[in-house]
N, C-alpha and C. Protein backbone atom coordinates (compact mmCIF):
# COMPACT_ATOMS: atom_id res chain seq x y z
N UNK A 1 32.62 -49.85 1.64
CA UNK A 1 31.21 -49.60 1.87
C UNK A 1 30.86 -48.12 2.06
N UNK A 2 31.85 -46.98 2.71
CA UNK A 2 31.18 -46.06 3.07
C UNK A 2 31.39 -45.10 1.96
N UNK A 3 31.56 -45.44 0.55
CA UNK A 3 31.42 -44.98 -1.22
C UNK A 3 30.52 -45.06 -1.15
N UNK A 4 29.80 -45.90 -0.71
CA UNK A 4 28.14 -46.24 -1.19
C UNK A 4 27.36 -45.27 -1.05
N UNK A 5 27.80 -44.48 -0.04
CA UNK A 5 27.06 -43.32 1.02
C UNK A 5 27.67 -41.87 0.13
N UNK A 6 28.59 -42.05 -0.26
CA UNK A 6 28.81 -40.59 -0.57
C UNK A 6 28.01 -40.15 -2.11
N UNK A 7 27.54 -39.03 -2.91
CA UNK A 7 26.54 -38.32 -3.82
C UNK A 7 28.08 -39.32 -5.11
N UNK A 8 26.77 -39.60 -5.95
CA UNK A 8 27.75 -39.55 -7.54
C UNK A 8 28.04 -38.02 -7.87
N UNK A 9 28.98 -37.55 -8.05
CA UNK A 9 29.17 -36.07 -8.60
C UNK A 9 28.50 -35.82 -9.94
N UNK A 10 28.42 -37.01 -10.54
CA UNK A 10 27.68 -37.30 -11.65
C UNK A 10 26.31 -37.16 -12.14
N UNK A 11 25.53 -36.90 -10.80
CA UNK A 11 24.50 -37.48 -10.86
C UNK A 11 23.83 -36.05 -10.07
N UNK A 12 25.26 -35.48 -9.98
CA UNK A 12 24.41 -34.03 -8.48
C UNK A 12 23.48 -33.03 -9.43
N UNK A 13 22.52 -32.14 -9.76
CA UNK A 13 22.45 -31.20 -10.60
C UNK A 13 23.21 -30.25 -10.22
N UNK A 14 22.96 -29.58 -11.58
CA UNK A 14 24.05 -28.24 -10.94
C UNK A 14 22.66 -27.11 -11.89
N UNK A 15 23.07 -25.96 -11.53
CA UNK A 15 21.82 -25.06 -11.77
C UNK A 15 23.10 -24.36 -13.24
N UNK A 16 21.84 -23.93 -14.27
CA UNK A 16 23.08 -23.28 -15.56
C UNK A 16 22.97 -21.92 -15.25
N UNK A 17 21.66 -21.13 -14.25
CA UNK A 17 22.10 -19.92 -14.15
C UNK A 17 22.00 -19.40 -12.55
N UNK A 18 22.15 -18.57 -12.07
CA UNK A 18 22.28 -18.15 -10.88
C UNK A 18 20.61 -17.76 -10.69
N UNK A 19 20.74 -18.15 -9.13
CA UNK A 19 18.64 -17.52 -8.55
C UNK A 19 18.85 -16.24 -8.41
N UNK A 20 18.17 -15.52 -9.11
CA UNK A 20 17.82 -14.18 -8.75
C UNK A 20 17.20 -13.74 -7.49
N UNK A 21 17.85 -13.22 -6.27
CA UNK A 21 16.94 -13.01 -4.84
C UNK A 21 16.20 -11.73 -5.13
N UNK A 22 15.24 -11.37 -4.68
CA UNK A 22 14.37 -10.45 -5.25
C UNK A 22 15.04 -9.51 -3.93
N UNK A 23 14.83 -8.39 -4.84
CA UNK A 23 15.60 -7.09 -3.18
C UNK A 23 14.77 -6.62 -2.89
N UNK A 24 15.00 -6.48 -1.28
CA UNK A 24 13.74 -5.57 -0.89
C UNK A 24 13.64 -4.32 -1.22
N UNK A 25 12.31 -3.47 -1.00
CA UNK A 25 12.05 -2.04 -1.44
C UNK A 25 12.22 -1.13 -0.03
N UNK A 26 12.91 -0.34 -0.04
CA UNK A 26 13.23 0.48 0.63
C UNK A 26 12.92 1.81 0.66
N UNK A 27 11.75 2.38 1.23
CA UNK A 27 11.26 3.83 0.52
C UNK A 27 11.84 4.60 1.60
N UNK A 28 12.08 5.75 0.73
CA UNK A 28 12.65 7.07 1.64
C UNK A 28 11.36 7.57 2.73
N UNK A 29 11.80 8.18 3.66
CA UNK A 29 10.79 8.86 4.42
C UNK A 29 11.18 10.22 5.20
N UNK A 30 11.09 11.22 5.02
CA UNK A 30 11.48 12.35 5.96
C UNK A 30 11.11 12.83 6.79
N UNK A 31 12.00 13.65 7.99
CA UNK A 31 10.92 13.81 9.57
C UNK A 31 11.82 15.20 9.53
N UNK A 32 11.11 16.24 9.35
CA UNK A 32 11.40 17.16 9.24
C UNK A 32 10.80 17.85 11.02
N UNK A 33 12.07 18.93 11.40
CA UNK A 33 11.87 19.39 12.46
C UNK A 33 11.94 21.13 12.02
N UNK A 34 11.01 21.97 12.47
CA UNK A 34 11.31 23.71 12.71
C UNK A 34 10.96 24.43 14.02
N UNK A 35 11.77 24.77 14.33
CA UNK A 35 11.50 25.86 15.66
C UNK A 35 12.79 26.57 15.30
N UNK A 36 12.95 26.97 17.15
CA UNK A 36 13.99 27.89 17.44
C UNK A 36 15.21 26.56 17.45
N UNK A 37 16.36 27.32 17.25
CA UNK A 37 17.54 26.34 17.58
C UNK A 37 17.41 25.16 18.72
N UNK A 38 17.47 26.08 19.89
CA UNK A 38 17.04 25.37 20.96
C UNK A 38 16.35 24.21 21.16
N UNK A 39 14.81 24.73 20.66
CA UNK A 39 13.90 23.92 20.43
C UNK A 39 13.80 22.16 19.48
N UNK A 40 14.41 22.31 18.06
CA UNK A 40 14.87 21.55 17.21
C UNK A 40 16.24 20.51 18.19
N UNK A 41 17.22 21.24 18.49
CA UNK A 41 18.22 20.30 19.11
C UNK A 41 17.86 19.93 20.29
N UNK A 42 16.99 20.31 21.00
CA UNK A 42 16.50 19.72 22.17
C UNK A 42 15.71 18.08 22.13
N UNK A 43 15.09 18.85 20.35
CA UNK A 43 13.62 17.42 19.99
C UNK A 43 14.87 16.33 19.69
N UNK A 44 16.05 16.76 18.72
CA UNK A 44 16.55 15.64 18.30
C UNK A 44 17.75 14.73 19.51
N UNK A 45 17.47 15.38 20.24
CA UNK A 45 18.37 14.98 21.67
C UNK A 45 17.14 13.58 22.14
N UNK A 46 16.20 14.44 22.31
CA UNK A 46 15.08 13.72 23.22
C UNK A 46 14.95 12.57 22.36
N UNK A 47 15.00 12.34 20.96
CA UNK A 47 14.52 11.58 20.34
C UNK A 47 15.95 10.62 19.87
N UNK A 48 16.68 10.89 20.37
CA UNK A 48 17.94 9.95 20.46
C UNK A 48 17.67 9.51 21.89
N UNK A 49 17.76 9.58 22.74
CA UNK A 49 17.06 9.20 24.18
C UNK A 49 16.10 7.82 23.98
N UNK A 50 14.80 8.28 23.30
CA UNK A 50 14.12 7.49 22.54
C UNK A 50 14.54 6.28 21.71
N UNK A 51 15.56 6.33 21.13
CA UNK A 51 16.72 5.63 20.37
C UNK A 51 15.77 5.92 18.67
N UNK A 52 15.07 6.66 18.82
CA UNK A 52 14.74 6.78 17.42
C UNK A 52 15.51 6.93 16.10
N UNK A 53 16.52 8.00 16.52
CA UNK A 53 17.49 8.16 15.80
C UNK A 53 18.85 9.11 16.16
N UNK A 54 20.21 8.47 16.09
CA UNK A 54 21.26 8.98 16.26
C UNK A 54 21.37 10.55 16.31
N UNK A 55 21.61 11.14 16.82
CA UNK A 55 22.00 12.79 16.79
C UNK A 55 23.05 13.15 15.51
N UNK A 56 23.81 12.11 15.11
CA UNK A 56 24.39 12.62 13.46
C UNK A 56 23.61 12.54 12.49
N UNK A 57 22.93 11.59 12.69
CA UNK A 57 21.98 11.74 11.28
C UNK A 57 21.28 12.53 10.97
N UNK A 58 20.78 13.41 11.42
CA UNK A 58 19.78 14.35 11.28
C UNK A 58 21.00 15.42 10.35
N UNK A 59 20.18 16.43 9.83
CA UNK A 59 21.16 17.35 8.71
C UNK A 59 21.28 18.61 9.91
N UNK A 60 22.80 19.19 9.20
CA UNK A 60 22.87 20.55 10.49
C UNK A 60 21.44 21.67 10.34
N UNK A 61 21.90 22.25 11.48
CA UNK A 61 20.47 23.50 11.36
C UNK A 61 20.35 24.33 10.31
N UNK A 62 19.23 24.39 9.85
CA UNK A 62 19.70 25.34 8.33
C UNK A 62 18.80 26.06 8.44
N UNK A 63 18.89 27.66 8.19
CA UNK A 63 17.92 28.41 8.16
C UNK A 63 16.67 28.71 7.73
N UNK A 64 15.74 29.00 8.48
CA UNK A 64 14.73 29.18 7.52
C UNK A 64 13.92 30.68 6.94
N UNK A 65 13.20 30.79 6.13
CA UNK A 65 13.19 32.22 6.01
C UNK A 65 12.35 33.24 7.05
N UNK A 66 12.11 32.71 8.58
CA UNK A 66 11.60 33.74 9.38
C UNK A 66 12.97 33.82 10.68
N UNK A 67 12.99 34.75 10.66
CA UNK A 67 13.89 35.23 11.93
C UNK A 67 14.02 34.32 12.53
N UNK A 68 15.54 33.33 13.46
CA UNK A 68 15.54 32.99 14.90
C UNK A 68 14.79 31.73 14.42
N UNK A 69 14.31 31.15 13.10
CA UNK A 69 13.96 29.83 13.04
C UNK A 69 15.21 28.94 12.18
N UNK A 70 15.34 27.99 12.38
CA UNK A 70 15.77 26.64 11.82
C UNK A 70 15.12 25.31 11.71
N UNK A 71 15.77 24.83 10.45
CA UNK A 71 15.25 23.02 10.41
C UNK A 71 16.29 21.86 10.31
N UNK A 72 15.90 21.20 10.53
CA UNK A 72 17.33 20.00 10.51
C UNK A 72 15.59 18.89 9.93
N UNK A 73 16.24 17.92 9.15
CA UNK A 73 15.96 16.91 8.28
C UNK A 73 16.29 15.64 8.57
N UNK A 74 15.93 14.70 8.81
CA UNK A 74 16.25 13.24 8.66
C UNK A 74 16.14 12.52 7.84
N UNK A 75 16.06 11.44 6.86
CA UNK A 75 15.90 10.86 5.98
C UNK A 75 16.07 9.31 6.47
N UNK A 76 15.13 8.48 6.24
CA UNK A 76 15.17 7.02 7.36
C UNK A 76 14.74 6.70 5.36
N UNK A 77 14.96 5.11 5.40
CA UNK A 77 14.64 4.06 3.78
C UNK A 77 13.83 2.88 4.91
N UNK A 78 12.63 2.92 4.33
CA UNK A 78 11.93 2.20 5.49
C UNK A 78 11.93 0.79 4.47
N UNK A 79 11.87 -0.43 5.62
CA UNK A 79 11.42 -1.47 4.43
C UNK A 79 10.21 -2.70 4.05
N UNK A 80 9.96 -2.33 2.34
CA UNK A 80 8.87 -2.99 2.96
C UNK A 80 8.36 -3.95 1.88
């Protein structure tokens, strides 16, 4: 009796091609920081605090073209 209960294999469909899952879109976004050294590693400290974002992720300090300034870069893929 408990055949009765189990699927005919015969009878199961089977799919001939695979479902395509649609991917999500992921857009870039950048949070660009400039000051003094200080200033910049201080924001990205505070903002790891925040848990906004990790202190590695951000790019090292890179100069910019006025004296005693730098920028560091983030890059987040937002999704949507």
């Amino acid at each position: 009796m408990p055949e009765n209960f189990l699927a005919n294999p015969a009878s199961t469909p089977v799919l001939a091609m695979p479902v395509a899952v649609a991917e999500p879109q992921r857009e870039p976004i950048k949070v660009l920081l400039i000051g003094s050294p200080k200033a910049v590693t201080s924001t990205i400290h505070s903002l790891y605090c925040l848990r906004f974002a990790e202190v590695g992720e951000w790019s090292p300090l890179l100069p910019t073209q006025n004296p005693g300034e730098v920028m560091s870069i983030l890059v987040r893929r937002l999704l949507f």
